[in-house]
C-alpha atoms as a PDB file:
ATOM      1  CA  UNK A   1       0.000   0.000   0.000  1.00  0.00           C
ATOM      2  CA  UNK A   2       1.264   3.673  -0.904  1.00  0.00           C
ATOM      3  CA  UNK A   3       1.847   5.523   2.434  1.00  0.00           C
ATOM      4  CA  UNK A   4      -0.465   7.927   0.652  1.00  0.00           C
ATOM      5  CA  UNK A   5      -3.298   5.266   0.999  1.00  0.00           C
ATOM      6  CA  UNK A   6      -2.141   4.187   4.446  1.00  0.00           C
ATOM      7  CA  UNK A   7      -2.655   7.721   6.165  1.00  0.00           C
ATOM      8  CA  UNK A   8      -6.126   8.109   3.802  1.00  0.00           C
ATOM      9  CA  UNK A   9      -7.303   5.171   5.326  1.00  0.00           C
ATOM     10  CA  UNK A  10      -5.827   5.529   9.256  1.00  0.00           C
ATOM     11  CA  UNK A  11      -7.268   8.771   9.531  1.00  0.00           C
ATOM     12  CA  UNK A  12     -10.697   7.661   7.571  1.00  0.00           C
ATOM     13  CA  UNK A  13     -11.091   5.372  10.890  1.00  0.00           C
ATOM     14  CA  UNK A  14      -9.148   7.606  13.442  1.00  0.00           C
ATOM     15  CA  UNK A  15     -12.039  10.359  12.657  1.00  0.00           C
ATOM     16  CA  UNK A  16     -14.943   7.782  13.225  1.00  0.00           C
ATOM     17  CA  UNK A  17     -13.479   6.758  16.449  1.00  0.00           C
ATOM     18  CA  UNK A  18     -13.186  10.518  17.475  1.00  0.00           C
ATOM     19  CA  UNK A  19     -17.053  11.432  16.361  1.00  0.00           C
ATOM     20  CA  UNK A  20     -18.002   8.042  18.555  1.00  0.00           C
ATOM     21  CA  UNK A  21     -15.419   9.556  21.805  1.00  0.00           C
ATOM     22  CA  UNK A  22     -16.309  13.260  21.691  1.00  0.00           C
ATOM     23  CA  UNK A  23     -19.762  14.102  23.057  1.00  0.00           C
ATOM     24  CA  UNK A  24     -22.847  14.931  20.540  1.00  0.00           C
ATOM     25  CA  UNK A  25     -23.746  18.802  19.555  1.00  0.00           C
ATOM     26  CA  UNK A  26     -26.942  17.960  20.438  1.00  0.00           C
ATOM     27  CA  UNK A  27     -25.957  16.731  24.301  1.00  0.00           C
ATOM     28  CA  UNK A  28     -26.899  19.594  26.931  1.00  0.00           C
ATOM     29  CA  UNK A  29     -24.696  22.605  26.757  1.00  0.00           C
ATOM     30  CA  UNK A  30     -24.684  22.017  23.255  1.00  0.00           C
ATOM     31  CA  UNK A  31     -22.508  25.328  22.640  1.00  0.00           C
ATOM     32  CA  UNK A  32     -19.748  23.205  24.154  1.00  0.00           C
ATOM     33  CA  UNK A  33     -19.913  19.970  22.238  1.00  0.00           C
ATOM     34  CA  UNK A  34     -20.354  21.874  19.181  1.00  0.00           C
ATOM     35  CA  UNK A  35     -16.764  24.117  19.649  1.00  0.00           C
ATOM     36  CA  UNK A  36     -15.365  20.908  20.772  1.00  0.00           C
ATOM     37  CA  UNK A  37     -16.073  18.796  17.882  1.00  0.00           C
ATOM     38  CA  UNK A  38     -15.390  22.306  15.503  1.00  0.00           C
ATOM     39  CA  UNK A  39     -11.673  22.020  16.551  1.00  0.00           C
ATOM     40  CA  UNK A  40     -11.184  18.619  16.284  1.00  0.00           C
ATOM     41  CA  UNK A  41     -13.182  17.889  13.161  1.00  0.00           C
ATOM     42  CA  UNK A  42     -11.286  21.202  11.643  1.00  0.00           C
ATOM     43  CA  UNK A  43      -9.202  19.093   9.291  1.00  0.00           C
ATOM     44  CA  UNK A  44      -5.595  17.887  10.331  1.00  0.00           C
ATOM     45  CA  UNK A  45      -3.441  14.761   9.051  1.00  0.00           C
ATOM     46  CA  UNK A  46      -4.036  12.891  12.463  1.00  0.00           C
ATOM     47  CA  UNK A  47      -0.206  12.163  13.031  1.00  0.00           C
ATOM     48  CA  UNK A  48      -0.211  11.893  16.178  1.00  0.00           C
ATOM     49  CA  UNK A  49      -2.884   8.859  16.474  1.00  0.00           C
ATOM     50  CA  UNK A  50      -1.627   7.228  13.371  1.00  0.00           C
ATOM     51  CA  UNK A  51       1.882   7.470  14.844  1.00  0.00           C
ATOM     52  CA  UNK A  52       0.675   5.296  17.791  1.00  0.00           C
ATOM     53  CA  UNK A  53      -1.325   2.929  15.895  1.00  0.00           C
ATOM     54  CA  UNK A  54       2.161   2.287  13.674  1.00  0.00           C
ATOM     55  CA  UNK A  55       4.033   1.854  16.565  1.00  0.00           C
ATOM     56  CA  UNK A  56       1.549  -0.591  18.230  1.00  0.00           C
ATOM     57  CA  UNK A  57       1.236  -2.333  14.664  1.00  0.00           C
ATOM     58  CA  UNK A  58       5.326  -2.730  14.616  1.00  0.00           C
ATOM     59  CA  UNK A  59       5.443  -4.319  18.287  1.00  0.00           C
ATOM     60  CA  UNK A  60       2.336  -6.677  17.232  1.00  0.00           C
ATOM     61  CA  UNK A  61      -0.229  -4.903  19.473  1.00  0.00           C
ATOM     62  CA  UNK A  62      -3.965  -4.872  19.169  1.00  0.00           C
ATOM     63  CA  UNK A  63      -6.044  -2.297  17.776  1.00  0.00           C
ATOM     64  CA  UNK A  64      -8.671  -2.177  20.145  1.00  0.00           C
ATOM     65  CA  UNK A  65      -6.397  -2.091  22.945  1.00  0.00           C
ATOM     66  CA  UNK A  66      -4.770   1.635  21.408  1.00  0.00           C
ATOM     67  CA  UNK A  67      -7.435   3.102  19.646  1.00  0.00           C
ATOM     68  CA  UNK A  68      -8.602   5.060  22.441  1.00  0.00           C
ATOM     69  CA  UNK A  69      -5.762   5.698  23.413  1.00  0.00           C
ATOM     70  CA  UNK A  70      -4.486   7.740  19.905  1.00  0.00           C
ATOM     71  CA  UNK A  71      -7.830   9.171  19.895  1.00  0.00           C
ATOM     72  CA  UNK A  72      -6.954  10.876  23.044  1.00  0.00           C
ATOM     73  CA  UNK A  73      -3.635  11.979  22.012  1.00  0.00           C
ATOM     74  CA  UNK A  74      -5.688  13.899  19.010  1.00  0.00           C
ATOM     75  CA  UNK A  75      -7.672  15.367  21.292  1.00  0.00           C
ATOM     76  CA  UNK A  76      -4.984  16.835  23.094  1.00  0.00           C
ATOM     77  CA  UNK A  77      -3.577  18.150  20.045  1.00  0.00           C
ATOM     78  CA  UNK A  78      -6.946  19.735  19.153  1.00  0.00           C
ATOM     79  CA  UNK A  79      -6.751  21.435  22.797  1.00  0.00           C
ATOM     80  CA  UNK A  80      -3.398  22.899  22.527  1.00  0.00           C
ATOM     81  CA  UNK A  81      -4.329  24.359  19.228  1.00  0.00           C
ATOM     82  CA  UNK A  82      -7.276  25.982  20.370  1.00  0.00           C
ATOM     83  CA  UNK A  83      -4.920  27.629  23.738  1.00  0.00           C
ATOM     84  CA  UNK A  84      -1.830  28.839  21.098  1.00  0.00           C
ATOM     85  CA  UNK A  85      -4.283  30.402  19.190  1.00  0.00           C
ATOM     86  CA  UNK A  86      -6.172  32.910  21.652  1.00  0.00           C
ATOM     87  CA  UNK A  87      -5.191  36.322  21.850  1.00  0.00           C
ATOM     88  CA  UNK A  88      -3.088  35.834  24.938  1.00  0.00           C
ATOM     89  CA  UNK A  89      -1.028  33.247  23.275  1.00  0.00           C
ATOM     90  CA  UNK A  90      -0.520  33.715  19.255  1.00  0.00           C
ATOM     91  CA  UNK A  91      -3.275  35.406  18.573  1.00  0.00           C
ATOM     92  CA  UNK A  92      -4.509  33.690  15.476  1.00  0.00           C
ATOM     93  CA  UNK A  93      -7.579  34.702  13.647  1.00  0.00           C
ATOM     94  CA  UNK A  94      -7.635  31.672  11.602  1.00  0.00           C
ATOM     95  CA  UNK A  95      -6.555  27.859  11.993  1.00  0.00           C
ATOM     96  CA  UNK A  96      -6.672  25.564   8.598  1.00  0.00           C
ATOM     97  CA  UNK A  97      -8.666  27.946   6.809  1.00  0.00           C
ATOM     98  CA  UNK A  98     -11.216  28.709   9.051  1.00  0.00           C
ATOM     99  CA  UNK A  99     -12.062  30.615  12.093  1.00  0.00           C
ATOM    100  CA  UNK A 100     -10.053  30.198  14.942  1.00  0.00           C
ATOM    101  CA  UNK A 101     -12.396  28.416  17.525  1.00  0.00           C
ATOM    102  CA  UNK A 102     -12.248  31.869  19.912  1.00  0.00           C
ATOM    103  CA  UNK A 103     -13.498  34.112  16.721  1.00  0.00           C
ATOM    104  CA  UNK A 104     -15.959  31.531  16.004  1.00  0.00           C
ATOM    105  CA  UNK A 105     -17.556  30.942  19.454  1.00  0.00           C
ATOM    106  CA  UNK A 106     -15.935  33.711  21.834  1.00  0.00           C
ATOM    107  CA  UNK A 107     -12.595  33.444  24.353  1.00  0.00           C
ATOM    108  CA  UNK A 108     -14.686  31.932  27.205  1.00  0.00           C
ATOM    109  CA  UNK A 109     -16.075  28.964  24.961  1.00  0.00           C
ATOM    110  CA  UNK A 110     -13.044  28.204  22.729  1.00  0.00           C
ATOM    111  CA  UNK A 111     -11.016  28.593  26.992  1.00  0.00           C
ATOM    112  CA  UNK A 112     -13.803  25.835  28.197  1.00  0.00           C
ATOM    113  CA  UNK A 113     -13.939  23.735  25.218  1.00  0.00           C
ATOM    114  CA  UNK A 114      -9.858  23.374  25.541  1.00  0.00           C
ATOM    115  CA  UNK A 115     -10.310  22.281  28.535  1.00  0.00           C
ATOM    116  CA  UNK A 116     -13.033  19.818  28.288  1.00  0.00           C
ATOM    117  CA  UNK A 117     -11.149  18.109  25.234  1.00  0.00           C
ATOM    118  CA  UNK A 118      -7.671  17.922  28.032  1.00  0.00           C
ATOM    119  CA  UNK A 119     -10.173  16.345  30.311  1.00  0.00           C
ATOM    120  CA  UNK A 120     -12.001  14.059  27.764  1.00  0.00           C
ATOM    121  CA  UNK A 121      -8.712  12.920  26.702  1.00  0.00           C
ATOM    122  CA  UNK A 122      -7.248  11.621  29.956  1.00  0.00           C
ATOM    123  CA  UNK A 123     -11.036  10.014  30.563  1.00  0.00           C
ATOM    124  CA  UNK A 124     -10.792   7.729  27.394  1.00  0.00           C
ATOM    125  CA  UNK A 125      -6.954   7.247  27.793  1.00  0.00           C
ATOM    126  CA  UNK A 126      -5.731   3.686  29.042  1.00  0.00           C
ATOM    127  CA  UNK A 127      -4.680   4.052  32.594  1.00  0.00           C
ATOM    128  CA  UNK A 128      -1.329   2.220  31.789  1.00  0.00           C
ATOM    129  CA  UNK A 129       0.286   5.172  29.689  1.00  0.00           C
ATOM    130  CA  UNK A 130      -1.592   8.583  31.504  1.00  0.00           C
ATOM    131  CA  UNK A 131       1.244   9.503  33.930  1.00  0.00           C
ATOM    132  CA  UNK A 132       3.360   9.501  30.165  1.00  0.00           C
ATOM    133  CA  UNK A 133       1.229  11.445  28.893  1.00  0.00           C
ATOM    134  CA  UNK A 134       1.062  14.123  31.582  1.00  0.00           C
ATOM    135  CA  UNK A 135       3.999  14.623  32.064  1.00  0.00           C
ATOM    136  CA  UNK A 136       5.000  14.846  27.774  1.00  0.00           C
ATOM    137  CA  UNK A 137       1.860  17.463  27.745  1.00  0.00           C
ATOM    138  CA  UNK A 138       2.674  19.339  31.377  1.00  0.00           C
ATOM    139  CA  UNK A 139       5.765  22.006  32.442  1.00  0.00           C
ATOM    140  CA  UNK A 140       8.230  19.545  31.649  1.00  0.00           C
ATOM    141  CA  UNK A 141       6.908  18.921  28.117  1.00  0.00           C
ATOM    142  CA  UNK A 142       4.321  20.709  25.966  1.00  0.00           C
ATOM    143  CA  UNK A 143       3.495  23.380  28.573  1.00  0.00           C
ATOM    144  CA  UNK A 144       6.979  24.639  29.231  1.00  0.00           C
ATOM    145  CA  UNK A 145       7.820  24.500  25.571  1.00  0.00           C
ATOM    146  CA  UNK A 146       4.780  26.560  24.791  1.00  0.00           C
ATOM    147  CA  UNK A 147       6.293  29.011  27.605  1.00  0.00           C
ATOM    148  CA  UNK A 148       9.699  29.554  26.682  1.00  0.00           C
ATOM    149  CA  UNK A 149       8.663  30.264  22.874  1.00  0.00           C
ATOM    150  CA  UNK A 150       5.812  33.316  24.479  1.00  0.00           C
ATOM    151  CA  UNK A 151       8.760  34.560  26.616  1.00  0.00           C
ATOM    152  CA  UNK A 152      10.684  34.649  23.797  1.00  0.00           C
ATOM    153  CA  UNK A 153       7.746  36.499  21.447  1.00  0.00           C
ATOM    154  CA  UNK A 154       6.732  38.909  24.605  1.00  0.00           C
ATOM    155  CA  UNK A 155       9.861  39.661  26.879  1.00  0.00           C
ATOM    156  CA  UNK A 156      12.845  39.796  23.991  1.00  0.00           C
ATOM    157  CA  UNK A 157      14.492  37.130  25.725  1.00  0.00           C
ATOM    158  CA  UNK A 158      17.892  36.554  23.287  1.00  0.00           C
ATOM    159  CA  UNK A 159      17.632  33.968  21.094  1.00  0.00           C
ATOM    160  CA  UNK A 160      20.102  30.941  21.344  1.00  0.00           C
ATOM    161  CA  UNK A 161      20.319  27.183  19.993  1.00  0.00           C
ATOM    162  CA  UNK A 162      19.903  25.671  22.996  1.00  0.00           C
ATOM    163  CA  UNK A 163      16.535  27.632  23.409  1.00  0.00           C
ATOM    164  CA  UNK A 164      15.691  27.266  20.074  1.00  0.00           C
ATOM    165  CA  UNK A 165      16.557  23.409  20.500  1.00  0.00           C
ATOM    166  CA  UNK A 166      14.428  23.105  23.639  1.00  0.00           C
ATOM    167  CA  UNK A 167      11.138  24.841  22.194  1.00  0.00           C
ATOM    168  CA  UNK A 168      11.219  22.303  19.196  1.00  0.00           C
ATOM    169  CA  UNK A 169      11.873  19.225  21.457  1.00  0.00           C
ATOM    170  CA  UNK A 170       8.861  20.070  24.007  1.00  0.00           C
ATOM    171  CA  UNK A 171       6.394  22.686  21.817  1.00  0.00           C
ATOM    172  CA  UNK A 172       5.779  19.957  19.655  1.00  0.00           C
ATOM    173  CA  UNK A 173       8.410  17.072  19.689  1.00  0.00           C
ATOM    174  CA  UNK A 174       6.874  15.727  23.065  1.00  0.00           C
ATOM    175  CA  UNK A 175       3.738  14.685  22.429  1.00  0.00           C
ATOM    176  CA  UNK A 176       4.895  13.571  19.097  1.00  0.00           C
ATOM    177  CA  UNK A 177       7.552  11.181  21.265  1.00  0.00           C
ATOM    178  CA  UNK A 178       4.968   9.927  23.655  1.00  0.00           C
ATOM    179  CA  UNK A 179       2.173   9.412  21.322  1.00  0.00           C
ATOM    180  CA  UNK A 180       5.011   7.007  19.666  1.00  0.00           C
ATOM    181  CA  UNK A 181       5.761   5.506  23.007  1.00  0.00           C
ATOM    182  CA  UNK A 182       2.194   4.751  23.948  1.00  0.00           C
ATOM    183  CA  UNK A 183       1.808   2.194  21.017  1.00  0.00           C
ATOM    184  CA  UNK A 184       4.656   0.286  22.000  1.00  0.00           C
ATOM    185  CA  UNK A 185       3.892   0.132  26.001  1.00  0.00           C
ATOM    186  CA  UNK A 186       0.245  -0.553  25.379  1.00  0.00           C
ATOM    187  CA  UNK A 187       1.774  -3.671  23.203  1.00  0.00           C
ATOM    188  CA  UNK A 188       3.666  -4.985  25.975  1.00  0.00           C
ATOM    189  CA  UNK A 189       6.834  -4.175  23.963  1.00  0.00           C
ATOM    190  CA  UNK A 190      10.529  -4.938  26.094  1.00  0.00           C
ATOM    191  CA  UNK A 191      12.406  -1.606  27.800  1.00  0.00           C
ATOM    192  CA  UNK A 192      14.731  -1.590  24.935  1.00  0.00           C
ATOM    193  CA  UNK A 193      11.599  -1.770  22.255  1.00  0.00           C
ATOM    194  CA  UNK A 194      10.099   1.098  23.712  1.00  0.00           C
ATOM    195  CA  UNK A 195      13.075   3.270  24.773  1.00  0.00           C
ATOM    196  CA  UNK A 196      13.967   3.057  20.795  1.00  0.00           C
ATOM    197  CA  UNK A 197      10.550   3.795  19.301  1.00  0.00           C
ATOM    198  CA  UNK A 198      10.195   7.024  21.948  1.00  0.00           C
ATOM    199  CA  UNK A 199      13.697   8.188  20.224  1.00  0.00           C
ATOM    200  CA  UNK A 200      12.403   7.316  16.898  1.00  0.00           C
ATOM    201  CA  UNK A 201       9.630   9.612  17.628  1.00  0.00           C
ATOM    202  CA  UNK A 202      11.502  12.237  19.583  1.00  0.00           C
ATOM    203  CA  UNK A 203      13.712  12.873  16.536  1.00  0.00           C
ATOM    204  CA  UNK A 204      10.534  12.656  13.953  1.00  0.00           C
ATOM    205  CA  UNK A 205       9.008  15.521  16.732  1.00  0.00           C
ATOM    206  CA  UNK A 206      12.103  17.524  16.638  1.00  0.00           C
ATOM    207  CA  UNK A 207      11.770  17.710  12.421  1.00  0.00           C
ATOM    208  CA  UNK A 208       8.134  18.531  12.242  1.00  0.00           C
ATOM    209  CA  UNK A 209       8.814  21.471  14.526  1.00  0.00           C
ATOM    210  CA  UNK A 210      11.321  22.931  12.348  1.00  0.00           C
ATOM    211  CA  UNK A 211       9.841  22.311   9.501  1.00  0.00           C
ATOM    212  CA  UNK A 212       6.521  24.007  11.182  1.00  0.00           C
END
């Protein structure tokens, strides 16, 4: 199969998965499904979730075991993306074409439906990789990344490679890495197995981030 195909197809049953996790526009407060499933249903290559499917594919894991789990790793992504883009962080009108989830639905909605994706994410998660996850997605990872790049846009902090280096290994590269990881601890792969497929996908993080 082309890898063309492959990525048609992973993300043709990532996004079912996703509209079967994420809660219906028409479940009470609405307004808050509906933002929720804007972002995530907003287009995207789902990466993240096919990277974890791969890896769990490659250590002869099962499907239904990691679905959830990549689902919930998209999710996250779809959170983060609707944070970086309100006017205290980038400040981005638009995101793939369309309305930024803040211009669309207001700061407090887009604020709240970030947070209920974080939230839904961690509640379809399996239990065995979460503490991973946090800590790829908290200060240490995502979160501090995320920091040090606003410090440097707001406060003229002097640019340097190391900084540089750091922003692109935990903006971006982190959840990248431990969405690679989960596949291959959910598929009861050996220490070594697993320490080499989270490199694999620390250096594939590190990549897109400079190439983004």
């Amino acid at each position: 199969m082309k890898l063309e195909h492959y990525l048609d197809n992973q993300k043709e049953i990532i996004d079912k998965y996703l509209d079967i996790y994420l809660p219906k526009e028409d479940e009470y407060p609405g307004i808050i499904h509906e933002s929720m499933r804007y972002s995530v249903f907003a287009g995207g290559k789902r990466f993240r979730p096919i990277l974890t499917l791969a890896s769990a594919s490659a250590c002869g894991g099962d499907f239904d075991k990691v679905i959830s789990t990549a689902c919930s790793l998209e999710i996250i992504h779809a959170y983060s993306l609707i944070h970086d883009d309100l006017p205290a962080m980038d400040n981005d009108d638009y995101r793939r074409g369309q309305l930024s989830n803040h211009k669309k639905y207001s700061e407090y909605i887009a604020i709240l439906a970030g947070d209920a994706l974080l939230t839904k994410a961690f509640e379809i998660m399996d239990k065995e990789v979460v503490v991973d996850v946090a800590k790829a997605i908290g200060s240490l990872g995502v979160v501090g990344g995320q920091v040090v790049d606003m410090q440097l846009a707001k406060e003229n902090l002097e640019i340097s490679l190391p900084l540089i280096e750091y922003i692109h290994t935990h903006k971006t590269g982190a959840l990248i890495a431990v969405s690679c990881k989960a596949g291959a601890v959910l598929s009861g792969a050996p220490g070594n197995i697993v320490n080499a497929i989270k490199i694999y996908g620390e250096n594939i993080g590190f990549a897109f981030q400079i190439i983004d």
